[in-house]
Protein backbone atom coordinates (compact mmCIF):
# COMPACT_ATOMS: atom_id res chain seq x y z
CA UNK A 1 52.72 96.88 123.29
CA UNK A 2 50.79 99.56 125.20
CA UNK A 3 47.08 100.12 124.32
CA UNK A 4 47.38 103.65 124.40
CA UNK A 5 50.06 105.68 122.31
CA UNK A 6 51.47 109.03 122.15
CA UNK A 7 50.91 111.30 119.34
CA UNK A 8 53.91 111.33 116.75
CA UNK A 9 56.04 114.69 117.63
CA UNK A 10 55.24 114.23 121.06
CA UNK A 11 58.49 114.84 123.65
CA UNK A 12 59.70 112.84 126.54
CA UNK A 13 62.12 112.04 128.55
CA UNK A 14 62.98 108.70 129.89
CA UNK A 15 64.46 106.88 132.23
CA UNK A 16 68.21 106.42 132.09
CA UNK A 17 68.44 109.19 129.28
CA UNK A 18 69.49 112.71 129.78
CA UNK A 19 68.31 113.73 126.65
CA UNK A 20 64.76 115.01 125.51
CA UNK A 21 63.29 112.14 122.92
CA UNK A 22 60.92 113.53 120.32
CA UNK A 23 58.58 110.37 119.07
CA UNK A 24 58.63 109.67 114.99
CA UNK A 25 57.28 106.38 115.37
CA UNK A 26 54.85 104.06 116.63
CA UNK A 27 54.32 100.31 116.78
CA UNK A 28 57.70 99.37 116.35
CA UNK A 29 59.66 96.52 115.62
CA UNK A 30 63.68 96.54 115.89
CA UNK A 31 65.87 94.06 113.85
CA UNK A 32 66.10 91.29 115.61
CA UNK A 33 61.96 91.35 115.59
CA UNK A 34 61.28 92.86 119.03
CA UNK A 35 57.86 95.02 119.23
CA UNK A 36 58.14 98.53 120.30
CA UNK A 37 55.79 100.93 121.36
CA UNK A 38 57.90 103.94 119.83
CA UNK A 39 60.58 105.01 117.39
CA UNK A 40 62.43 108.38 118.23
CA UNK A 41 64.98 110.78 118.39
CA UNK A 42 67.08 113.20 120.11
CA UNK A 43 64.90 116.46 120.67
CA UNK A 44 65.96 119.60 118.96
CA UNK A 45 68.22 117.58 116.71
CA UNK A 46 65.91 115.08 114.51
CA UNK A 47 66.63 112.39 112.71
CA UNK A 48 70.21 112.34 112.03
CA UNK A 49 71.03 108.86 110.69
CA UNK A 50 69.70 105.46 111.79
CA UNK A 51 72.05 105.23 114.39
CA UNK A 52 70.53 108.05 116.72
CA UNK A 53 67.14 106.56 117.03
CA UNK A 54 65.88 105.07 120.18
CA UNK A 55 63.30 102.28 120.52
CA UNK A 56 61.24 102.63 123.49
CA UNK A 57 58.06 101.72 125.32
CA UNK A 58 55.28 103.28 127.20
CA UNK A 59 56.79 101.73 130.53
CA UNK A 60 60.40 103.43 129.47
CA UNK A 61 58.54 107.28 129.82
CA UNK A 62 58.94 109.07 132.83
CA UNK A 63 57.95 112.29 131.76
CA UNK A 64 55.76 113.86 129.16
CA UNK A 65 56.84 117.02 128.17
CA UNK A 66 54.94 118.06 125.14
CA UNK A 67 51.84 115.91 123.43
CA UNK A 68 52.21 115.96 119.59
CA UNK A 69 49.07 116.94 117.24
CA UNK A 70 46.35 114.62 117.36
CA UNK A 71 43.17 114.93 115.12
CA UNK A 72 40.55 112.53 113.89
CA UNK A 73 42.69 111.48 111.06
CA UNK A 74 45.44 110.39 113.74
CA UNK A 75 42.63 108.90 116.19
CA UNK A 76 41.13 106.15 112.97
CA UNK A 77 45.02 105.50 112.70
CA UNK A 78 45.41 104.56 116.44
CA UNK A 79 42.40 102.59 116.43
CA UNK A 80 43.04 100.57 113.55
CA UNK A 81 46.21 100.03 114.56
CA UNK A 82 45.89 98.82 118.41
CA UNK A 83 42.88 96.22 116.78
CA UNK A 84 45.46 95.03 114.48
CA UNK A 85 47.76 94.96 117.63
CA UNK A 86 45.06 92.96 119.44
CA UNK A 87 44.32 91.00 116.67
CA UNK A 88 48.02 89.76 116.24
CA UNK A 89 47.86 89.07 120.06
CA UNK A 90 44.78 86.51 119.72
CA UNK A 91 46.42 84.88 116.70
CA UNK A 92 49.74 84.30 118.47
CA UNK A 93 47.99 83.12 121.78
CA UNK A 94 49.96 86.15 123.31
């Protein structure tokens, strides 16, 4: 898990995908309990069904191509959520 996140709507592309990724999620975790830094989907297309999303980290991103809105409302989200990230670390002696 990365200690700093993208904005939801944000767009990227990544590597070994031809295809433009707009980010719906963040802080992840796939079914068989893998962490995540992002849910998303193909870019101009949306959310189609649970079977076009792509689970991704930071490390995956190769490009940025447009940062999604981001406002103090979104920044107390972040934050709470990377010391809960931290947090879950310590516990787990990660």
């Amino acid at each position: 898990m990365s200690d700093k996140l993208l904005p939801l709507g944000s767009i990227v592309k990544l590597n070994g995908v031809n295809d433009k990724i707009m980010i719906i999620g963040v802080n992840q975790i796939d079914k068989d309990k893998e962490k995540y830094d992002y849910c998303g989907c193909v870019h101009p297309y949306g959310f189609v069904n649970s079977n076009n999303l792509l689970v991704f980290n930071n490390s995956d991103i190769i490009e940025t191509i447009f940062k999604g809105y981001f406002d103090e409302e979104s920044k107390d989200f972040y934050e709470d959520l990377m010391w809960l990230n931290k947090k879950n670390k310590e516990e787990n002696n990660e």
